[in-house]
Protein backbone atom coordinates (compact mmCIF):
# COMPACT_ATOMS: atom_id res chain seq x y z
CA UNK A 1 97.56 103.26 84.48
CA UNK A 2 98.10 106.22 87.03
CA UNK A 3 101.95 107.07 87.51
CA UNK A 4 102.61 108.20 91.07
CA UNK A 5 104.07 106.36 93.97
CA UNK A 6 105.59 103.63 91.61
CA UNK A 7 107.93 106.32 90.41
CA UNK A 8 109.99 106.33 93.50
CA UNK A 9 111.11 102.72 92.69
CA UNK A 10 112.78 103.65 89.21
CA UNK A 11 113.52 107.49 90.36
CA UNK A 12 110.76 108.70 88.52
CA UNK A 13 109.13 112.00 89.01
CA UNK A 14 105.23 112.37 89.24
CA UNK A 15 103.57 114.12 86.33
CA UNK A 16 102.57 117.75 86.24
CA UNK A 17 99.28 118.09 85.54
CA UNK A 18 97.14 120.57 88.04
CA UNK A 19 98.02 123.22 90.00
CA UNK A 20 98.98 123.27 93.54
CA UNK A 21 97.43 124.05 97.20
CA UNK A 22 94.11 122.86 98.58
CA UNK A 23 92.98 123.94 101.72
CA UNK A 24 91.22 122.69 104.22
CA UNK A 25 88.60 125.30 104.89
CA UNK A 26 89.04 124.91 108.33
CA UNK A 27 89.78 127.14 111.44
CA UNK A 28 91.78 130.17 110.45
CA UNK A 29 93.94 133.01 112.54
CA UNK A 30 91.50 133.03 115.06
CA UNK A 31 90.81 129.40 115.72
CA UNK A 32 93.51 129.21 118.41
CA UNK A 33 94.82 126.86 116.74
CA UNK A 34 98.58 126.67 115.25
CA UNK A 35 98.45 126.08 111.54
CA UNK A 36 100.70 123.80 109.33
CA UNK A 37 101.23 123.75 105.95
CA UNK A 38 101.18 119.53 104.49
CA UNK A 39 102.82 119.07 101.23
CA UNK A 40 102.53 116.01 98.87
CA UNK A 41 104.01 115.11 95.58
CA UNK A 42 100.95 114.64 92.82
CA UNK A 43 99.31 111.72 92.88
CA UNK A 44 97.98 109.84 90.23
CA UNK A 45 95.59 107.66 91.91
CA UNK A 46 92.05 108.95 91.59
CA UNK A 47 90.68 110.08 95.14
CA UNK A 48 93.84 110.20 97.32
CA UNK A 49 93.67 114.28 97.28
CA UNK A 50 90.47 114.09 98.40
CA UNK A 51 91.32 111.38 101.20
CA UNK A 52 94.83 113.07 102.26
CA UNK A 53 92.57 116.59 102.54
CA UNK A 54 89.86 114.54 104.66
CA UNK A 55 92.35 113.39 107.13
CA UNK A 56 93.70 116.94 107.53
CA UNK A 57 90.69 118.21 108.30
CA UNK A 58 89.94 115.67 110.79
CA UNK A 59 92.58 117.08 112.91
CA UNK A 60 92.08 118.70 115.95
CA UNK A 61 95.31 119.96 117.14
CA UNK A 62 96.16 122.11 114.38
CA UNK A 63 94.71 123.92 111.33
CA UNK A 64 96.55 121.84 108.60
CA UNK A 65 96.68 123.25 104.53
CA UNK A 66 97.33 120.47 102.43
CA UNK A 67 99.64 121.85 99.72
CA UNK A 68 99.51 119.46 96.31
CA UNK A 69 102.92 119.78 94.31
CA UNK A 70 103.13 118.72 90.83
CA UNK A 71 106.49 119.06 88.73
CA UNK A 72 109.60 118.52 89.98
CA UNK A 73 108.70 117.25 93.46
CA UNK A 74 112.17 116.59 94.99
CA UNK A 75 113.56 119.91 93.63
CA UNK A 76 110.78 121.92 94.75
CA UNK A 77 111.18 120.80 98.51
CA UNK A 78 114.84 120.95 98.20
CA UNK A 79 114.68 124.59 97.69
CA UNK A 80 111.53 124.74 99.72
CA UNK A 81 113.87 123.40 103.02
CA UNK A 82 116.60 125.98 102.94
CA UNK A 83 114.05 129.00 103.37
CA UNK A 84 111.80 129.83 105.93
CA UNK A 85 108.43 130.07 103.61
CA UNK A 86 108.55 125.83 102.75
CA UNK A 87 106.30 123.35 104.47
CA UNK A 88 106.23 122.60 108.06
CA UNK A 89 105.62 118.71 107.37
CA UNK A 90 106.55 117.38 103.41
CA UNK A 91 105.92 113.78 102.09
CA UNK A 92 109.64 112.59 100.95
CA UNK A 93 111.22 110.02 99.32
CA UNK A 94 113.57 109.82 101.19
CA UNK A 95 115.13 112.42 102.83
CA UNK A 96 118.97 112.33 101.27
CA UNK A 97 121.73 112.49 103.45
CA UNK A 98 122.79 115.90 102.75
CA UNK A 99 119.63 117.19 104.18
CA UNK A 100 120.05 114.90 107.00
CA UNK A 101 123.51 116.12 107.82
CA UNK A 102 122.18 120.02 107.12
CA UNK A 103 120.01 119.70 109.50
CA UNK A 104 117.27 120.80 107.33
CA UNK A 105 114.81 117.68 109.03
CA UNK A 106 113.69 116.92 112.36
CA UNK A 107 114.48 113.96 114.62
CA UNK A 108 111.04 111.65 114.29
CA UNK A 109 112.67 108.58 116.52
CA UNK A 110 110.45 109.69 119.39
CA UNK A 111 107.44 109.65 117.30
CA UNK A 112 107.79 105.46 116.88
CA UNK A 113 108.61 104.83 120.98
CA UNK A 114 106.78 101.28 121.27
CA UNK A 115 106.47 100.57 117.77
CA UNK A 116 109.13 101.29 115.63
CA UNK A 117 109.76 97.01 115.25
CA UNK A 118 106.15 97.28 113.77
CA UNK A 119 107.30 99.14 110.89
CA UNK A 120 108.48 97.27 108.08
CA UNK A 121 111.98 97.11 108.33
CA UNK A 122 113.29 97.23 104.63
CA UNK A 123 111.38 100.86 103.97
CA UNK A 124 112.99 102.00 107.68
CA UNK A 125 116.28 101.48 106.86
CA UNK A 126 116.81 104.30 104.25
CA UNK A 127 114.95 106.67 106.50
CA UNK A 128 117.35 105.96 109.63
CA UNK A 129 120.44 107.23 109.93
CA UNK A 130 122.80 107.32 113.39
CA UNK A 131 120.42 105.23 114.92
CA UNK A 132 117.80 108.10 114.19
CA UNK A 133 114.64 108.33 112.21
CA UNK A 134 114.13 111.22 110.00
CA UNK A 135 110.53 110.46 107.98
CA UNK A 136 107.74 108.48 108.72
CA UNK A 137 107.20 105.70 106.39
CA UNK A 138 103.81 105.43 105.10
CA UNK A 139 103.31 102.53 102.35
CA UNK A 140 105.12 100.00 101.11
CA UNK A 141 105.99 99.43 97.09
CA UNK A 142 106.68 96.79 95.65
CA UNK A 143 107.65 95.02 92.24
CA UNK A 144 107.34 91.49 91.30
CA UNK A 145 107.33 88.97 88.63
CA UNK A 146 103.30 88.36 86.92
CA UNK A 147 103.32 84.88 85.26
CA UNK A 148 100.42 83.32 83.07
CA UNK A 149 99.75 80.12 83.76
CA UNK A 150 97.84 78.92 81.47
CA UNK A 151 100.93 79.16 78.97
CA UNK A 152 103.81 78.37 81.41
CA UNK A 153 101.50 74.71 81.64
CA UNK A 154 101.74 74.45 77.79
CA UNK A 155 105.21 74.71 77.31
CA UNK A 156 105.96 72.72 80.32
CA UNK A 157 107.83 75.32 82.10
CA UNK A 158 107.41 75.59 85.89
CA UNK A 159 107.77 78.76 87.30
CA UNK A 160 111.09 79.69 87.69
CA UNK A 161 112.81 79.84 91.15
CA UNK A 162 116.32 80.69 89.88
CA UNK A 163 117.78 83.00 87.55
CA UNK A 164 119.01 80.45 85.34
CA UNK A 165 115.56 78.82 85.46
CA UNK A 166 114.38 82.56 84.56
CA UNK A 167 116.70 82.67 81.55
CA UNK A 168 115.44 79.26 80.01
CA UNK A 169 112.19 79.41 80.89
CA UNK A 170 111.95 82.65 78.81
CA UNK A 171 113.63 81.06 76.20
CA UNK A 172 110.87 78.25 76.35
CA UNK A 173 107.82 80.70 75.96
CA UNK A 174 109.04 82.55 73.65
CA UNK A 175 106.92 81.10 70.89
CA UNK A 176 105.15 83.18 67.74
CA UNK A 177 104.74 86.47 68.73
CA UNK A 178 104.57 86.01 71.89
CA UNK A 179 107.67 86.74 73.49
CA UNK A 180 108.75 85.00 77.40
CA UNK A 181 109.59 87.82 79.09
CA UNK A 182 109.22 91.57 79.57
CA UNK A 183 111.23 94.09 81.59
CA UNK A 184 110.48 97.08 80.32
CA UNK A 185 111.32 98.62 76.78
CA UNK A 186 115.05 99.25 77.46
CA UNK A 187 115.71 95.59 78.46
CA UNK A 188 115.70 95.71 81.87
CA UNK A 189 118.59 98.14 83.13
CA UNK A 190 116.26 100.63 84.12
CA UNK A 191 113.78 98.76 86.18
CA UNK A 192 115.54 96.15 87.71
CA UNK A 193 118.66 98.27 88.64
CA UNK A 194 120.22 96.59 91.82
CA UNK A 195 117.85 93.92 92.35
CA UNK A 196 120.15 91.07 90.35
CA UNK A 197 122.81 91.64 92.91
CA UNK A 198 120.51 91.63 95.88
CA UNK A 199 119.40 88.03 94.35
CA UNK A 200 123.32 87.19 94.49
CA UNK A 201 123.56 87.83 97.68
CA UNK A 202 124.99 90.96 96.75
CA UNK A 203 123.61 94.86 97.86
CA UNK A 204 124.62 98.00 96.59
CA UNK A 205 126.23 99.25 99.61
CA UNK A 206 127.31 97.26 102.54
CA UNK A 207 126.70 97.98 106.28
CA UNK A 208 129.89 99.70 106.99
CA UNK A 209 129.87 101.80 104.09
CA UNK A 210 131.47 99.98 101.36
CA UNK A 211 130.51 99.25 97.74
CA UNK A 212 128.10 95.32 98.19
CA UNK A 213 129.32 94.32 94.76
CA UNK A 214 132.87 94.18 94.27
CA UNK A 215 132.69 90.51 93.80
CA UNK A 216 132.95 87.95 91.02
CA UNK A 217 129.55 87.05 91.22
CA UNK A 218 128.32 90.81 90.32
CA UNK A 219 129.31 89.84 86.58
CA UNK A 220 128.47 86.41 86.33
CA UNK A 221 124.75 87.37 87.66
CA UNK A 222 124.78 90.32 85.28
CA UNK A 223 126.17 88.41 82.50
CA UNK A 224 123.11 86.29 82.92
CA UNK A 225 120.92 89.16 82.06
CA UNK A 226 122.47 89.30 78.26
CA UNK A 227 121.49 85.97 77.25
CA UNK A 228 117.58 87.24 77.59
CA UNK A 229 118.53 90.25 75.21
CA UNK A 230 120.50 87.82 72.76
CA UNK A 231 118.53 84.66 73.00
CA UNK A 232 115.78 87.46 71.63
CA UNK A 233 113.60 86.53 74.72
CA UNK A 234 112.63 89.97 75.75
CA UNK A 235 109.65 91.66 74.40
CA UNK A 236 110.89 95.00 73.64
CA UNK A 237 109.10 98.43 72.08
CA UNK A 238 105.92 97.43 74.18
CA UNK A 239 103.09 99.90 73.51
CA UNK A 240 103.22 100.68 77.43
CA UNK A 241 106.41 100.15 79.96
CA UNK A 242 106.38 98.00 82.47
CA UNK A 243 104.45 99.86 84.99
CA UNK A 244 101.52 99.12 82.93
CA UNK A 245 100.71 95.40 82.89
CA UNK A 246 98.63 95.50 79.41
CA UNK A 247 101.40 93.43 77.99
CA UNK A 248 100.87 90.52 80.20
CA UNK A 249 97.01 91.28 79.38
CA UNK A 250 97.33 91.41 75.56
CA UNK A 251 99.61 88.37 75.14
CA UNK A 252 102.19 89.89 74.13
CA UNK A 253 104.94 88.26 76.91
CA UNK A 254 104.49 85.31 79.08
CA UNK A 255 106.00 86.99 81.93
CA UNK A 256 106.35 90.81 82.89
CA UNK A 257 108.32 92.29 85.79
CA UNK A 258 105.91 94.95 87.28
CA UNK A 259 104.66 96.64 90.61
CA UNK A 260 102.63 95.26 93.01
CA UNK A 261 100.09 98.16 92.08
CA UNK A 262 98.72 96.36 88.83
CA UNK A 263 97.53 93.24 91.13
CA UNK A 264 94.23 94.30 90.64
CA UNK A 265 94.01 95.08 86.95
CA UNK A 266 95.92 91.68 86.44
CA UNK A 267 93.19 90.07 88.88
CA UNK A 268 90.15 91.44 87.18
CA UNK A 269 91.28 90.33 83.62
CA UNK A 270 92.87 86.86 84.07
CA UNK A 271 91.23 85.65 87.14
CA UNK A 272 92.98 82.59 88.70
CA UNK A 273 95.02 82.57 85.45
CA UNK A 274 98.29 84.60 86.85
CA UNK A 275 101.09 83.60 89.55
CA UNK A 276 103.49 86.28 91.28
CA UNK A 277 107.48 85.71 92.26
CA UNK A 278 109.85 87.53 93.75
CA UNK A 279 112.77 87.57 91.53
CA UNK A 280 114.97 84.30 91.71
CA UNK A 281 117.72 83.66 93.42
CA UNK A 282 121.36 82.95 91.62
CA UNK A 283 124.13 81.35 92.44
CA UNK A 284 124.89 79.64 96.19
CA UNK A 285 124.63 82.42 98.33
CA UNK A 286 121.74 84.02 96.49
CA UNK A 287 118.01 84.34 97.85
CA UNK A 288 114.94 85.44 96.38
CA UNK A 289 115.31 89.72 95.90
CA UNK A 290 112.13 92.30 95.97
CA UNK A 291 112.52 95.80 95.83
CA UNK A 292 110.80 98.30 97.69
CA UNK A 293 110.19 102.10 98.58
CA UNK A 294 108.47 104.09 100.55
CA UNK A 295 107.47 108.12 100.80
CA UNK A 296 107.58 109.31 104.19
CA UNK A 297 106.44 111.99 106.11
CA UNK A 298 109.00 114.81 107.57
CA UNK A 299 109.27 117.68 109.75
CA UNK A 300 111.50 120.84 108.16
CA UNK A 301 113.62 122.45 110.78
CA UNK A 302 112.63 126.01 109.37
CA UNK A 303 109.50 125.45 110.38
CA UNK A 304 108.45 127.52 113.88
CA UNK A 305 105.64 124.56 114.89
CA UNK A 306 108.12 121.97 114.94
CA UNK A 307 106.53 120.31 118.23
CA UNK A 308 102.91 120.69 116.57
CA UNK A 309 104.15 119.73 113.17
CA UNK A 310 105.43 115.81 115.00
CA UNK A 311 102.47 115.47 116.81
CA UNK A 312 100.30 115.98 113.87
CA UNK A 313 102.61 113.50 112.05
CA UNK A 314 102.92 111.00 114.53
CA UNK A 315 98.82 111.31 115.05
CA UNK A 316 98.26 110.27 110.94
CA UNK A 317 101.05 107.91 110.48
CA UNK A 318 101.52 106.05 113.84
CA UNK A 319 98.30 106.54 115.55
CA UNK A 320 95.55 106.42 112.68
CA UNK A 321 95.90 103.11 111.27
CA UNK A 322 92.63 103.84 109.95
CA UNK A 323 93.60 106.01 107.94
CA UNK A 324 97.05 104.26 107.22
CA UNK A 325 95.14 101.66 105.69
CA UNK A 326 92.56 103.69 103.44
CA UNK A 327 95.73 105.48 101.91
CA UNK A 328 97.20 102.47 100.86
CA UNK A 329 94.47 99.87 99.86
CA UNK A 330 91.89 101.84 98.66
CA UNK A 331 93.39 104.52 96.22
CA UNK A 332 96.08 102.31 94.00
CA UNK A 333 97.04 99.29 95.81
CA UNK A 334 100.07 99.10 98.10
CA UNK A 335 101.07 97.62 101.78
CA UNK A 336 100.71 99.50 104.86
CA UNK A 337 103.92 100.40 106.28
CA UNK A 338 103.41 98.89 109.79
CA UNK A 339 103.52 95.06 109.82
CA UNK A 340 100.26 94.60 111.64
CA UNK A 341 98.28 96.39 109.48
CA UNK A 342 99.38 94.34 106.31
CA UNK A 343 98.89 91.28 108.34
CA UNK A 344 94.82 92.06 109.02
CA UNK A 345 94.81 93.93 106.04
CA UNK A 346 91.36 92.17 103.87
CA UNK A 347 92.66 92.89 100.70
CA UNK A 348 96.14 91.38 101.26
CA UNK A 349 94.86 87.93 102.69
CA UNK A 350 94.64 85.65 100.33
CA UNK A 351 95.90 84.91 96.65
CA UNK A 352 98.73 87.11 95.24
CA UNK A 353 98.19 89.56 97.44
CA UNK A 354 98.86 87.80 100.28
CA UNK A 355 102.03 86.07 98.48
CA UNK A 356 103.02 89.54 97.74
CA UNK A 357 103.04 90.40 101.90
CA UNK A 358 105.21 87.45 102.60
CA UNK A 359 107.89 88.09 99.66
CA UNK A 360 108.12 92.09 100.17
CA UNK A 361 108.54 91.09 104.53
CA UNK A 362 110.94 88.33 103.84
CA UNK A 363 112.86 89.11 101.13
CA UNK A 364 112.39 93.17 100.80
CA UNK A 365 115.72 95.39 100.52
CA UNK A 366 115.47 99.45 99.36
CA UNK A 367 118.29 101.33 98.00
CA UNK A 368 120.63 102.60 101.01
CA UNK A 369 120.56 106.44 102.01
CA UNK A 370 123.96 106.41 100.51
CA UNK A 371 123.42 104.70 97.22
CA UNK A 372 123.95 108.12 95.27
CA UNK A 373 122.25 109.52 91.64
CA UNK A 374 125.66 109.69 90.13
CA UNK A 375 126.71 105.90 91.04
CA UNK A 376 122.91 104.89 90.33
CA UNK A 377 123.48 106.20 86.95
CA UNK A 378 127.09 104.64 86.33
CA UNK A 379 125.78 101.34 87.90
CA UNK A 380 122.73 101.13 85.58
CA UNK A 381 124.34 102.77 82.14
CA UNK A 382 126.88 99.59 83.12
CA UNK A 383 124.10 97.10 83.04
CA UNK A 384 122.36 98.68 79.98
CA UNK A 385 125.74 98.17 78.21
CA UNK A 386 125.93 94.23 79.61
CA UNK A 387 122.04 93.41 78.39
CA UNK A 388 121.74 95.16 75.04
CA UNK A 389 125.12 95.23 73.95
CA UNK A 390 126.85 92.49 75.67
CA UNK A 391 129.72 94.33 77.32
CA UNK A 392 132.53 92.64 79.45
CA UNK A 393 130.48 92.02 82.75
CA UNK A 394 133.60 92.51 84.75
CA UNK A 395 134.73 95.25 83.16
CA UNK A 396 131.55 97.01 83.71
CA UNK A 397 131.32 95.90 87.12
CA UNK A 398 134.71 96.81 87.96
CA UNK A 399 133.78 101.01 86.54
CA UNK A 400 130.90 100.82 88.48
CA UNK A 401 132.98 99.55 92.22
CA UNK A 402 135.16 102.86 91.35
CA UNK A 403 132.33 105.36 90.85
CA UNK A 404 130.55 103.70 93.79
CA UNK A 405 133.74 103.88 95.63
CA UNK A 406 134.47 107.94 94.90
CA UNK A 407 130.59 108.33 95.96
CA UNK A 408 131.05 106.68 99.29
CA UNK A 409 134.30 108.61 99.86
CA UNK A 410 132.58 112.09 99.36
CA UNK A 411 129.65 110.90 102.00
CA UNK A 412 132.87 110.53 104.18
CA UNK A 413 132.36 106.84 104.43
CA UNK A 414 135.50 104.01 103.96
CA UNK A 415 135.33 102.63 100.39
């Protein structure tokens, strides 16, 4: 399958494989027109170049140059934004808090005056910070849990609404060579990263700045994870990851963790015979957990059109929901970031899909503008050491809090 806006779930970067820049064709110096230079990571959905560059061009208030990047996406832009030759608007996952607090973006919160509650709130929160909005949202991803089942039925298994019903019920399927559950070829640390604790009733990072799992039940729920990986449950060494659902296809797992972006490939070759969860809930104070992200659209503050460069955005991503809905349903298949949308959405109405809209608004969370790369990568080299190797789940817990902790402290937060 196509890697592209997945990637920004598992901090993936898209794949280099053209060059850049595509312009419109339109206007020019003499059009009277002020003209704005539209960057985008590459895409590997087939057709949304050609889309992005037909919406450009249907704008009248400026001459806009779509400018595709592939390589290094994040790096380019992050050099791009400290000189005055980058983009006047740039697609973003995020932005980070240092360019928030350099004052290297604009302040969009105008832009959503009337409908900022019609955004989904989850894929918001990371691009707000001081009660400001610095990108645009503009889809919503999502993982889930795929089921079969035809062979959850045979074994007798129900499908599982708790992680200890996850854990046995993978045990249960696990039958010949077909194994009960699949989370991607390194077991699950990668993929799944904070999502256990957000099913604890945990988070990453709290509301006031603090690390969300510096509890006892961080280690029990991660300890949980390690009976998969020793009760030899997990498919691993999968001819494709789990972005690509062809191991659910091919038989080879009963289950496979995966992004809401294979719903149709999983539609089209097993009909009725699939099911989709969020992933279950442990422990008392737990609730169902689903991860998303979202690219959004921002406005660099080198940039001399700033005024033109917001009303262009706010004109594609607030007022076109036209167009808001083409980008996200019909190249690759993800939610449209305003709540309305999603709801009349035809494509998300019924089946899966619609199950898929109800988990992601009532049970969504992203990773918080201040969950960092370097405690990411403690956090999840921690959980890699708890599944495949079955490390002290405290112990690893408790390394993680600290680096968490130092992060937090640098962003000038209380930890």
């Amino acid at each position: 399958m196509p890697i592209s806006r997945r990637l920004l779930l598992s901090g993936g970067a898209a794949l280099a494989l053209t060059g850049c820049g595509s312009d419109t064709g339109r206007g020019g110096e003499g059009s009277g027109r002020p003209r704005l230079s539209h960057w985008y990571h590459q895409y590997g959905e087939a057709g949304t170049r050609q889309a992005v560059g037909r919406y450009a061009a249907a704008y009248e208030g400026a001459d806009v140059r779509i400018e595709w990047r592939p390589g290094n996406y994040d790096q380019q832009t992050a050099a791009a934004l400290l000189t005055n030759s980058g983009p006047d608007v740039f697609e973003v996952n995020g932005p980070s808090l240092d360019q928030i607090r350099g004052g290297q973006v604009a302040d969009l919160t105008g832009l959503l005056d009337g409908v900022k509650d019609d955004f989904d709130r989850a894929v918001l929160a990371p691009k707000t910070w001081d009660g400001r909005v610095w990108a645009i949202p503009q889809v919503v991803d999502t993982q889930l849990l795929y089921y079969r089942r035809s062979l959850l039925e045979q074994a007798g298994v129900r499908p599982p609404r708790t992680l200890d019903e996850l854990v046995d019920a993978a045990r249960s399927l696990t039958r010949g060579t077909v194994k009960g559950l699949f989370l991607g070829n390194d077991g699950g640390a990668g993929v799944l990263g904070g999502t256990p604790l957000y099913a604890a009733g945990l988070s990453l990072v709290t509301a006031d700045g603090r690390p969300g799992f510096d509890d006892p039940a961080a280690a029990r729920t991660l300890g949980k994870l390690h009976r998969l990986y020793a009760e030899k449950s997990l498919l691993l060494g999968a001819p494709a990851d789990w972005s690509d659902p062809s191991a659910l296809l091919q038989g080879l797992t009963a289950m496979q963790w995966s992004g809401l972006w294979a719903l149709p490939v999983v539609k089209k070759a097993l009909g009725y015979d699939f099911g989709v969860l969020p992933f279950p809930a442990d422990g008392p104070a737990g609730r169902p957990a689903v991860p998303v992200g979202a690219y959004g659209a921002a406005v660099s503050t080198r940039s001399g059109r700033q005024e033109a460069a917001k009303a262009y955005v706010k004109w594609l991503w607030v007022d076109r929901s036209d167009y808001q809905e083409d980008f996200a349903l019909s190249y690759g298949f993800h939610i449209p970031a305003r709540r309305s949308l999603a709801a009349k959405a035809g494509k998300l109405k019924e089946g899966a899909a619609a199950e898929a809209v109800r988990f992601t608004a009532d049970h969504g969370y992203a990773q918080p503008l201040l969950w960092t790369v370097a405690a990411q990568t403690a956090y999840q080299d921690g959980l890699s050491r708890i599944i495949k190797e079955g490390a002290d789940p405290e112990r690893e817990v408790r390394a993680a809090v600290r680096r968490t902790a130092e992060e937090l402290k640098r962003a000038g937060k209380k930890a």
